[in-house]
Protein backbone atom coordinates (compact mmCIF):
# COMPACT_ATOMS: atom_id res chain seq x y z
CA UNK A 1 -17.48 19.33 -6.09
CA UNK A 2 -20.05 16.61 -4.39
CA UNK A 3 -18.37 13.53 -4.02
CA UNK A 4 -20.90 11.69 -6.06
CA UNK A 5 -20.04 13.40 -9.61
CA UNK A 6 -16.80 12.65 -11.28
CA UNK A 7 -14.49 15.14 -10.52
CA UNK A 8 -13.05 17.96 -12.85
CA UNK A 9 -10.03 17.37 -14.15
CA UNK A 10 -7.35 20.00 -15.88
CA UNK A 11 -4.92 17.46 -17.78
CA UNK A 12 -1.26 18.86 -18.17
CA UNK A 13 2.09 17.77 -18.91
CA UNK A 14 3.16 14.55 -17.88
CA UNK A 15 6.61 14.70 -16.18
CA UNK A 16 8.68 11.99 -16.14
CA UNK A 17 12.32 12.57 -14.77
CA UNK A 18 15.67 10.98 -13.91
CA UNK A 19 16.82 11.92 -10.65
CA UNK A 20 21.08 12.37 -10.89
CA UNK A 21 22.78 13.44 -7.56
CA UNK A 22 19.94 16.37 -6.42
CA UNK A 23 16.84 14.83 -5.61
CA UNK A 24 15.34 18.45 -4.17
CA UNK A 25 16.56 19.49 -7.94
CA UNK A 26 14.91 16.70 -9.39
CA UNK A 27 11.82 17.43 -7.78
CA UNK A 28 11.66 20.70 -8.17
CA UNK A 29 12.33 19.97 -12.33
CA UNK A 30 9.43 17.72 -12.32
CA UNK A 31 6.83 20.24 -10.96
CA UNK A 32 7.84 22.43 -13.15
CA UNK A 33 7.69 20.29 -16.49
CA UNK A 34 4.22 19.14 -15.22
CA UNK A 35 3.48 23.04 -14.46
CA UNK A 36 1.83 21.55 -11.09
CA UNK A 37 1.29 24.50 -9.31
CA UNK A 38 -0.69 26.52 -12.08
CA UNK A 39 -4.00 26.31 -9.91
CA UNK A 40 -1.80 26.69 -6.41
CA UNK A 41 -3.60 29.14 -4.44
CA UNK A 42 -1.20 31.82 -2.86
CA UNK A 43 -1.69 30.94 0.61
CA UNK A 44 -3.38 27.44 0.00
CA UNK A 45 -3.97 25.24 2.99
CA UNK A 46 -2.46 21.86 1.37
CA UNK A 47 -2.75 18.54 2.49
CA UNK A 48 -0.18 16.11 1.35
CA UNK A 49 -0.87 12.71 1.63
CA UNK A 50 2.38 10.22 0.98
CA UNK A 51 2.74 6.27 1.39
CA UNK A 52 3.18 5.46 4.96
CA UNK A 53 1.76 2.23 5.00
CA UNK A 54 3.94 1.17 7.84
CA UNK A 55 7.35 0.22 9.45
CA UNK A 56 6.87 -2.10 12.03
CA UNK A 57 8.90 -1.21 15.07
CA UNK A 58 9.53 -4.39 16.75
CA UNK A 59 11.95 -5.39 13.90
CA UNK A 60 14.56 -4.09 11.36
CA UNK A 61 12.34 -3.18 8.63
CA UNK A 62 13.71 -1.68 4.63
CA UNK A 63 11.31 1.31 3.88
CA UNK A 64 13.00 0.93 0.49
CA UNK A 65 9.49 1.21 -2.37
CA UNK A 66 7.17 0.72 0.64
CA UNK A 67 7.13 3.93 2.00
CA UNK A 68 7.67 7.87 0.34
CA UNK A 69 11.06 8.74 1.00
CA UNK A 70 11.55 11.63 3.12
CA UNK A 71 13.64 13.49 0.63
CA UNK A 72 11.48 13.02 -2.24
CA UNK A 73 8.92 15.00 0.41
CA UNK A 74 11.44 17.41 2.37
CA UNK A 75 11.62 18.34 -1.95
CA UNK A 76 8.32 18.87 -2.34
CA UNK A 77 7.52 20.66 0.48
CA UNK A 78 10.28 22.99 -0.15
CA UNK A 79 8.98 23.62 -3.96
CA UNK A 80 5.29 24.33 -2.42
CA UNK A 81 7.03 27.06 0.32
CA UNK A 82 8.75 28.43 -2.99
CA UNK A 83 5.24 28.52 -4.55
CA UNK A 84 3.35 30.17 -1.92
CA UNK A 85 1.55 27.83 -0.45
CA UNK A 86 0.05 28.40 3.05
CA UNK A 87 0.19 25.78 5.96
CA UNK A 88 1.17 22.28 5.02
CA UNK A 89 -0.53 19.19 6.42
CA UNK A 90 1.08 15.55 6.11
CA UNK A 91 -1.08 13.05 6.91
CA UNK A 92 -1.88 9.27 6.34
CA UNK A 93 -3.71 6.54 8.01
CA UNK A 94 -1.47 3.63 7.38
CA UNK A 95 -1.64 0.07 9.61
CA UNK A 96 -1.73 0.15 12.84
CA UNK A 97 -0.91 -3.61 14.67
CA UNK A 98 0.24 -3.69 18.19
CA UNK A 99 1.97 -6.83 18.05
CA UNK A 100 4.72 -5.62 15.48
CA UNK A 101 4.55 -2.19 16.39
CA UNK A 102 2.65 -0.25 13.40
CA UNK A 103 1.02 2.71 13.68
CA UNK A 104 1.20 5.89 11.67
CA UNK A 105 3.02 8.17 14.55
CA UNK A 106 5.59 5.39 14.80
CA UNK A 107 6.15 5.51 11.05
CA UNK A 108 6.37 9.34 11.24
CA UNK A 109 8.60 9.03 13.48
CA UNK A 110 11.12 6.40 11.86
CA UNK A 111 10.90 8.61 8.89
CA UNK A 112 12.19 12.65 10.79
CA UNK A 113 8.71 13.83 10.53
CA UNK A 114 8.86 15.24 13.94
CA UNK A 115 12.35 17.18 12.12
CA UNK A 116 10.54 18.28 8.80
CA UNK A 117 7.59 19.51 11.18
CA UNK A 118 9.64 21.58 12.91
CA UNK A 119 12.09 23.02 10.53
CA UNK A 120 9.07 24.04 7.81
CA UNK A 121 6.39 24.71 10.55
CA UNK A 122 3.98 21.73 9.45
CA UNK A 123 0.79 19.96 10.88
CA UNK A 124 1.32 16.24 10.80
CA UNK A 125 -1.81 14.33 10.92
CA UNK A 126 -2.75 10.57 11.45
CA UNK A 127 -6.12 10.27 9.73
CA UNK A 128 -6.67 7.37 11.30
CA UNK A 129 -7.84 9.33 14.29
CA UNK A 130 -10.39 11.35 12.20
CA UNK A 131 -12.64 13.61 12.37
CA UNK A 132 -14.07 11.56 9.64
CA UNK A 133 -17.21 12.80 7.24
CA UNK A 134 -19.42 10.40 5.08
CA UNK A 135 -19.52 10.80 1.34
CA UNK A 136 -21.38 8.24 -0.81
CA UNK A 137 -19.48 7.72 -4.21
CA UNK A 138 -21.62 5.26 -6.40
CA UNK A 139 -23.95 4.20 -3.96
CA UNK A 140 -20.34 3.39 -2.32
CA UNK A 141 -20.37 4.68 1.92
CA UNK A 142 -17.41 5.54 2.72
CA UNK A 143 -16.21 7.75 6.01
CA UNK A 144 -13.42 10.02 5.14
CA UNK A 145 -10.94 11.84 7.23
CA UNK A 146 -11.88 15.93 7.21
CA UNK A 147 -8.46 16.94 6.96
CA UNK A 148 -8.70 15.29 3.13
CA UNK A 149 -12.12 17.31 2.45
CA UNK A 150 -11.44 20.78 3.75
CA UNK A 151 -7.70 21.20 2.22
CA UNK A 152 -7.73 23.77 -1.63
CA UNK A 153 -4.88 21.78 -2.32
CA UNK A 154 -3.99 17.80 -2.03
CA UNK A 155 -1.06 16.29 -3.26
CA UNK A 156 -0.75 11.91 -3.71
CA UNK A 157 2.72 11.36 -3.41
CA UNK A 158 2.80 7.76 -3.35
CA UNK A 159 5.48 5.19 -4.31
CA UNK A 160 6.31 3.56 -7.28
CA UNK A 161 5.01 -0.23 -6.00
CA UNK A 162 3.21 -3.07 -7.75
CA UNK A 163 0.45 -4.25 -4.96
CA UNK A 164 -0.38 -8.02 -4.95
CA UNK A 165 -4.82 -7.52 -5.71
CA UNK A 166 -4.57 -4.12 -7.37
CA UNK A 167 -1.61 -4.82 -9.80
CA UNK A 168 -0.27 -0.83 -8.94
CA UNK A 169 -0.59 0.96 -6.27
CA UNK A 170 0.19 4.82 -7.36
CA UNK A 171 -1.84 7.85 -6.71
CA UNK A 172 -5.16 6.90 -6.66
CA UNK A 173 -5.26 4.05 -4.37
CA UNK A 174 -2.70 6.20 -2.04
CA UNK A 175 -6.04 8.21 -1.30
CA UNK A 176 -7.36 5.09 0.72
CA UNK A 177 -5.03 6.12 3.35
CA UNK A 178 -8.01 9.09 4.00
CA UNK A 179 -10.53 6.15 4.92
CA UNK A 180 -11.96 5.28 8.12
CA UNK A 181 -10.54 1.84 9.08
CA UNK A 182 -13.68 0.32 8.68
CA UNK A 183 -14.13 1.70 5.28
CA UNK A 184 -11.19 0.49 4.22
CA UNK A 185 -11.84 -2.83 5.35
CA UNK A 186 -15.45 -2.22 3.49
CA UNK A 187 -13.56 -1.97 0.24
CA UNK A 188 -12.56 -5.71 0.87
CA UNK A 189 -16.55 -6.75 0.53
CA UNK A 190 -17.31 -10.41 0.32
CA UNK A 191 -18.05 -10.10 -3.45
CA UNK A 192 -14.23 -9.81 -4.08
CA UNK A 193 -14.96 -5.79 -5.71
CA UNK A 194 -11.95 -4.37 -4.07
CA UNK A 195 -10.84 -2.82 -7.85
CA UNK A 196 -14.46 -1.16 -7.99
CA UNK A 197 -14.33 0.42 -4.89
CA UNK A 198 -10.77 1.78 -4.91
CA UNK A 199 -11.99 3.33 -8.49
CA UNK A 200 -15.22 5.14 -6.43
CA UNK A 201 -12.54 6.20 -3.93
CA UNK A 202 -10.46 7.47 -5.87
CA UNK A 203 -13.42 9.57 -7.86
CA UNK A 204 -14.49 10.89 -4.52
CA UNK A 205 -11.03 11.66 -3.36
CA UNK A 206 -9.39 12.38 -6.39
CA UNK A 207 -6.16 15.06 -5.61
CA UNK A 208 -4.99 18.30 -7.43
CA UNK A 209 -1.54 16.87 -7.76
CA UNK A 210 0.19 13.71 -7.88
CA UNK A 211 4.07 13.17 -7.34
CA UNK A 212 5.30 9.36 -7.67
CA UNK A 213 8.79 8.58 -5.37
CA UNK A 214 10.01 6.34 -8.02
CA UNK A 215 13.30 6.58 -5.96
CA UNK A 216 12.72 3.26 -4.81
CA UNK A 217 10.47 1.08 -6.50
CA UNK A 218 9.17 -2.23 -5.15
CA UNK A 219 8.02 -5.69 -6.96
CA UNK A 220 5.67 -7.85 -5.29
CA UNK A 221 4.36 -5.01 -2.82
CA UNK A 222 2.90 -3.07 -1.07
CA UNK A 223 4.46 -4.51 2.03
CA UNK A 224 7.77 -4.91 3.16
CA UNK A 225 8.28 -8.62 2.21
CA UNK A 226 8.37 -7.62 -1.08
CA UNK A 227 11.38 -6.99 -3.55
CA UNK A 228 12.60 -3.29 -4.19
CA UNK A 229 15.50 -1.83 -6.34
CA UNK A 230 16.67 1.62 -6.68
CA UNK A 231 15.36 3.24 -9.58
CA UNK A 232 15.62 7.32 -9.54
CA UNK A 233 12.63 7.86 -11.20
CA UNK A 234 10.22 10.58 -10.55
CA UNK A 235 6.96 10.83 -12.64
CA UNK A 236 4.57 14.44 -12.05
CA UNK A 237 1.36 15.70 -13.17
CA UNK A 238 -1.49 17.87 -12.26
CA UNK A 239 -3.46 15.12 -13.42
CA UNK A 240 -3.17 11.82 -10.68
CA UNK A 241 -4.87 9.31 -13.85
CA UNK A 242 -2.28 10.53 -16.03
CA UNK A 243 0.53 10.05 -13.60
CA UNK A 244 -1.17 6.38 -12.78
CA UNK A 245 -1.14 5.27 -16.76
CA UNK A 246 2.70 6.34 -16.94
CA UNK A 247 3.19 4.72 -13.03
CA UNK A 248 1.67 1.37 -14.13
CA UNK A 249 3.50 1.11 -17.65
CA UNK A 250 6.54 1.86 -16.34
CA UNK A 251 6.13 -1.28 -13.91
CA UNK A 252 5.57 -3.16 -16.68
CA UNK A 253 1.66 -3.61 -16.33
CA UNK A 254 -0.93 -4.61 -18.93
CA UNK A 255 -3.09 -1.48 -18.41
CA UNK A 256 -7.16 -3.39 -19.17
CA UNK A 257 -5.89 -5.70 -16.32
CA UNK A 258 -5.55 -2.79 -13.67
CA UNK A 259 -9.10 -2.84 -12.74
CA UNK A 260 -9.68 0.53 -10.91
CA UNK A 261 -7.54 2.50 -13.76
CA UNK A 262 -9.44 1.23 -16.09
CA UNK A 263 -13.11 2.42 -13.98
CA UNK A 264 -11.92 6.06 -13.38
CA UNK A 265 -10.89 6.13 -17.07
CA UNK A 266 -14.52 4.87 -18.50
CA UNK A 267 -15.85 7.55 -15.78
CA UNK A 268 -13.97 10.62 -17.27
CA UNK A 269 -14.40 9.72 -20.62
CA UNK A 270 -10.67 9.25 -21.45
CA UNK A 271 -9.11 6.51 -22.74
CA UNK A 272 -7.35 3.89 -21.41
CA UNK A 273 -3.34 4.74 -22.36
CA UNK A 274 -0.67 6.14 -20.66
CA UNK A 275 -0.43 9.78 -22.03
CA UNK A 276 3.30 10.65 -23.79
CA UNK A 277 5.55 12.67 -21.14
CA UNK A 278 8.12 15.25 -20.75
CA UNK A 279 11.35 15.61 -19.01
CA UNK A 280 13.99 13.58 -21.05
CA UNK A 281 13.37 9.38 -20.94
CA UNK A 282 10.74 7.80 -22.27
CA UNK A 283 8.69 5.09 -21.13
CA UNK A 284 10.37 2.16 -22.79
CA UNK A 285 13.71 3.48 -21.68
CA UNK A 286 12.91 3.06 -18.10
CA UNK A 287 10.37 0.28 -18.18
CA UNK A 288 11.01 -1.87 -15.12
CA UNK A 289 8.47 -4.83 -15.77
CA UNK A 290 8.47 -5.69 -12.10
CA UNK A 291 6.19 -8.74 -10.72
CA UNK A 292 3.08 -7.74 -8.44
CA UNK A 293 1.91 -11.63 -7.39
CA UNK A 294 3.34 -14.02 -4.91
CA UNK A 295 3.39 -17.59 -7.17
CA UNK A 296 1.37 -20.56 -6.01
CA UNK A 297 1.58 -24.42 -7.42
CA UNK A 298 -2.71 -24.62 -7.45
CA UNK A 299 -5.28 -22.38 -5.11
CA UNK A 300 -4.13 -24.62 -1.96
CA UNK A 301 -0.27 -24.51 -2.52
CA UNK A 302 2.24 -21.75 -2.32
CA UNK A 303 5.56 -22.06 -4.78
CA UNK A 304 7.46 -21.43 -1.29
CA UNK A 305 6.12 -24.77 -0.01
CA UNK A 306 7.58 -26.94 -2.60
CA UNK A 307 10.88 -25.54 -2.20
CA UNK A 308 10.66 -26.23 1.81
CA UNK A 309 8.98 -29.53 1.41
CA UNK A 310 6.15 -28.88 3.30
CA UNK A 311 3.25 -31.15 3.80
CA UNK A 312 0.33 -31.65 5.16
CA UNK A 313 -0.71 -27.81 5.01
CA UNK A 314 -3.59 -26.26 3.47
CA UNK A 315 -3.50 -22.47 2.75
CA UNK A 316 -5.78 -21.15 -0.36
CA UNK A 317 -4.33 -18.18 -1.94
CA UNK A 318 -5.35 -14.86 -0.39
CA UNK A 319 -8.21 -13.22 -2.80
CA UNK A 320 -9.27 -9.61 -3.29
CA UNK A 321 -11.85 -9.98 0.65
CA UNK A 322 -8.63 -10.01 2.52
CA UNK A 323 -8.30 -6.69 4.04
CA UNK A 324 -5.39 -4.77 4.81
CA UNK A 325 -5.18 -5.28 8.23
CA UNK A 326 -5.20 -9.20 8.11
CA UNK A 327 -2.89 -8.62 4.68
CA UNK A 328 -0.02 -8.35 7.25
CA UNK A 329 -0.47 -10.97 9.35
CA UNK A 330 -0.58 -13.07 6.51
CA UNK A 331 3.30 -13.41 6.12
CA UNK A 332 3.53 -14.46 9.89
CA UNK A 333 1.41 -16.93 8.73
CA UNK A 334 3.34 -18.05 5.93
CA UNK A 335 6.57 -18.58 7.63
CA UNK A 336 5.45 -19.72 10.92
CA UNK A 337 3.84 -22.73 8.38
CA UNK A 338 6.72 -23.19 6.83
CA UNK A 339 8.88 -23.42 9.11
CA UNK A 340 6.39 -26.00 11.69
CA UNK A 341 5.44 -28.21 8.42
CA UNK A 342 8.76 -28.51 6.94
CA UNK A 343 9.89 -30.41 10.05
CA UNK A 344 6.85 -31.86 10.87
CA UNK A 345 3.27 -33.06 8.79
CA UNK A 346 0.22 -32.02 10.48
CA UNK A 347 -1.91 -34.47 8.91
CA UNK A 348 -3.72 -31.64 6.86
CA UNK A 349 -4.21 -28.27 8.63
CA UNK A 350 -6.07 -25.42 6.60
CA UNK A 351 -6.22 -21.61 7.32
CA UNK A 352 -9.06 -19.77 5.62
CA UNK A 353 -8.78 -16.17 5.50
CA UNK A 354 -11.04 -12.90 4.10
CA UNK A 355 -14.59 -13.03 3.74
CA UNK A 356 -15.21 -15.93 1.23
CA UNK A 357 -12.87 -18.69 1.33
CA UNK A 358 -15.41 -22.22 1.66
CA UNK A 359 -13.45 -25.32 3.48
CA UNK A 360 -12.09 -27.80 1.33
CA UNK A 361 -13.51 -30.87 2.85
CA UNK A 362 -10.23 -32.39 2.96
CA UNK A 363 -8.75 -31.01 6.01
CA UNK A 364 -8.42 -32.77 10.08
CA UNK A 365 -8.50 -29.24 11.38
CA UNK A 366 -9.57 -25.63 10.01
CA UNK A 367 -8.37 -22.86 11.30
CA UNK A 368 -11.12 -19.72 10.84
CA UNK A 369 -8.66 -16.96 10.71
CA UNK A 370 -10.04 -13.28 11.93
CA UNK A 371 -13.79 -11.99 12.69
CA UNK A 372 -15.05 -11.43 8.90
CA UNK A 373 -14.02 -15.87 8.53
CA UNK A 374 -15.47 -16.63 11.37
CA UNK A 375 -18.58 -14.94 10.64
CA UNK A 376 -18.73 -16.52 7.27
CA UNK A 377 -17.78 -20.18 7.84
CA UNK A 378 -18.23 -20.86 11.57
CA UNK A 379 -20.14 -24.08 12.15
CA UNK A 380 -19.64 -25.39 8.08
CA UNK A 381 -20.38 -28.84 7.97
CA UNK A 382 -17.47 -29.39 5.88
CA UNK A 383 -15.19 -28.21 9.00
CA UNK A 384 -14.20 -31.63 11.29
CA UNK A 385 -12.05 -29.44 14.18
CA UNK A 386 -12.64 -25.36 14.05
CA UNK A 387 -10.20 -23.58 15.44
CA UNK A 388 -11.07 -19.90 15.97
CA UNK A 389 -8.54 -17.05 15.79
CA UNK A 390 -10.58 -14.04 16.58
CA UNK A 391 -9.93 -10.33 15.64
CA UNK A 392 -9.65 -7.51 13.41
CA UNK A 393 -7.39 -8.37 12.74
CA UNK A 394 -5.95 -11.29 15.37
CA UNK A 395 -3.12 -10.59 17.42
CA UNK A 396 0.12 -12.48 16.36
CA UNK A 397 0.22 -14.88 19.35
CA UNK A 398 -3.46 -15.59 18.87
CA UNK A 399 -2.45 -16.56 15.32
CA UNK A 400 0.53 -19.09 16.75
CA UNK A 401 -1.86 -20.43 19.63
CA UNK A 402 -4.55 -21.53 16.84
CA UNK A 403 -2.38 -23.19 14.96
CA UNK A 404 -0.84 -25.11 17.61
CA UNK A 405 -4.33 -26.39 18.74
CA UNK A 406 -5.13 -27.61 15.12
CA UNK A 407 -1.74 -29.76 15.27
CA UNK A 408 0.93 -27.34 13.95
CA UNK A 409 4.06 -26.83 15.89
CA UNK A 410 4.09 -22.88 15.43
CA UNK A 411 6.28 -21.06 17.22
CA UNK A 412 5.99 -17.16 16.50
CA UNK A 413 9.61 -16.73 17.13
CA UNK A 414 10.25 -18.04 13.78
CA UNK A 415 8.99 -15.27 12.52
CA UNK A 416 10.65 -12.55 14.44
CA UNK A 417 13.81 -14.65 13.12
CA UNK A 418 12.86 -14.14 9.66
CA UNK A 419 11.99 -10.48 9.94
CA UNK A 420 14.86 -9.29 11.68
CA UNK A 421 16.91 -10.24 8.32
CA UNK A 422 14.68 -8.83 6.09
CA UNK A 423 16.98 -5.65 5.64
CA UNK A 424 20.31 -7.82 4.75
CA UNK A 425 18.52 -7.78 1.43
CA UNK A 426 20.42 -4.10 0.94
CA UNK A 427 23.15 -2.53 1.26
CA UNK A 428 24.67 1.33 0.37
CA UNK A 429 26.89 -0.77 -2.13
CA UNK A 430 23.84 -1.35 -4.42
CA UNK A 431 22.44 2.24 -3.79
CA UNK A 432 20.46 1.68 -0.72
CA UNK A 433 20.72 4.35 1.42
CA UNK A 434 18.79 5.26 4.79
CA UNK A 435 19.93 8.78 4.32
CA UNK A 436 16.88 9.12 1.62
CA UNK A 437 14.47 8.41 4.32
CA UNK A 438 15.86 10.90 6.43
CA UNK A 439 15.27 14.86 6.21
CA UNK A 440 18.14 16.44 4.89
CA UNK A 441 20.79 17.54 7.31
CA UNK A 442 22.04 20.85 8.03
């Protein structure tokens, strides 16, 4: 198939399945309801591509809904060894930021990858590190990892996770893990068409198989500031729009207002609901209506701020230009503000961020916040002080030192504060347990 024509689909069963005690059981149950490996080559070379957007290192981090829990894949690799399949890739690009420690080997290695490698004889790949081939997909350029292209099998096997642009972020948009960094930062263009161009993506990197770890499912993702619960849900098919339609109503989502679902559907001709499934529950039963946006008071003034009394801070609501790279500094951002404005005003300190935020006009100092900003807005005449935090994305202490020179008393360590309690959210007593991200022992 060229990249540039819609791909050919095979639509199947729709599996969507409670996982009890057995999650290799469960798995296994839902490839089989979804009859996933009907076109399974015997010998395939398959490429399976799960969620491993990152664990930062240099703190306690929940994978809980961020990342695919190792189970949920130890299961499906097991089920493809059952099937026949021939050597198994696992590979991902996720974030890679030295200040906190992200990068995809880390994550791997946080997760037993090194184990599962080992014990099932797998390749594990960062496709961050390429080779990478271009494809154009709707006049779309986009440089994609070779390991994703030469595979006669790929499996999405995503999480279950609202995403605060996209609405869901499920099988499809998993595939942008197969992108050059710069192409993924290309999908954040200045025109705000991040939903178009993770719908052209997905067309031109659209899998044979998608598995959602609905194990854990997070609210307000896809990061790990966001608000997961334990939800034992597994939902299969051989067709990764299907499995989307059912991923997104079961989180609750309006399905016109998820942009890029909407795209691939007008592209295959199909229409725009989630298809009826198989495997016991239904839809409604296990709806989880989970939120996917951070609240702000007006386009200057996150909810948090009122709550912490902060003044004299300026920070317009992150649009669909922000990239994923600068995505994560963005919490630093956040509670470094917080906590330097709370106890002190700055006398009206802004931070523009992405590719198209314009300065207010109202601000003493303006802090141009990564390359893409700077390029954009450097030397407005609307700026009084520029402050210049330069990177792709800016190291953390660059971040605290820029805000300190436009008046705020930011201290990064704040921050490492905050993020070291970020997992006393859970505990085993509500069903959180590390064992799931874990290979199973023997």
């Amino acid at each position: 198939m060229s990249p540039t024509d819609p791909p050919r689909v095979e639509r199947g069963p729709v599996a969507l399945v409670k996982i009890a005690d057995d999650i290799f059981s469960a798995v296994a149950r839902a490839l089989e309801l979804c009859e996933g490996f009907q076109h399974l080559p015997a010998g395939a070379r398959v490429l399976v591509k799960p969620n491993l957007v990152g664990l930062p290192t240099k703190m306690e981090t929940p994978p809980y809904g961020v990342v695919t829990s190792t189970l949920v894949l130890e299961g499906l690799i097991r089920a493809l060894k059952d099937a026949g399949a021939g050597q198994i890739t696992v590979g991902d690009g996720g974030l890679v930021n030295q200040d906190a420690g992200l990068a995809t080997d880390l994550t791997m290695d946080i997760l037993g990858y090194p184990a599962l490698a080992q014990r099932y004889d797998l390749t594990l790949a960062d496709l961050n590190q390429g080779p990478f081939r271009q494809v154009e997909t709707g006049g779309l350029k986009l440089k994609i990892a070779e390991p994703a292209l030469e595979q006669d099998f790929v499996i999405s096997l995503p999480t279950l996770k609202t995403h605060n642009q996209t609405r869901v972020s499920l099988s499809l948009k998993n595939m942008k893990g197969c992108l050059h960094v710069r192409s993924k930062a290309a999908c954040h263009d200045a025109e705000g068409r991040l939903s178009h161009h993770v719908a052209l993506q997905a067309l031109a990197l659209y899998p044979d198989l998608a598995l959602i770890d609905g194990l854990y499912s997070l609210a307000l993702g896809p990061a790990h500031t966001g608000r997961a619960q334990r939800s034992d849900l597994l939902i299969a098919a051989r067709d990764a729009l299907d499995a989307d339609l059912v991923g997104a109503a079961v989180l609750g989502a309006d399905l016109p207002e998820v942009e890029h679902l909407a795209e691939v559907a007008r592209a295959l001709g199909r229409e725009l609901t989630a298809p009826p499934t198989v495997g016991g529950p239904l839809v409604e039963d296990v709806r989880l209506d989970l939120d996917w946006d951070w609240p702000w008071l007006d386009p200057y003034t996150p909810a948090a701020f009122k709550k912490y009394n902060v003044k004299g801070f300026i920070l317009p609501k992150y649009d669909h230009t922000l990239c994923t790279g600068c995505s994560f500094i963005y919490n630093p951002l956040m509670i470094m503000g917080i906590a330097a404005c709370a106890a002190h005003d700055p006398g009206g300190v802004e931070v523009l961020t992405g590719k198209a935020m314009a300065p207010t006009g109202q601000a003493k100092a303006t802090v141009l916040l990564g390359n893409c900003m700077i390029k954009s807005r450097r030397g407005d005449q609307r700026i009084q002080q520029e402050v210049l935090v330069k990177g792709c994305p800016p190291r953390l202490k660059d971040l605290e030192q820029g805000l300190q020179k436009a008046g705020m008393k930011a201290d990064l360590n704040t921050y490492w504060s905050f993020a070291s309690k970020m997992g006393q959210h859970y505990s085993e007593d509500h069903g959180f347990r590390p064992s799931d991200f874990q290979p199973l022992e023997q």
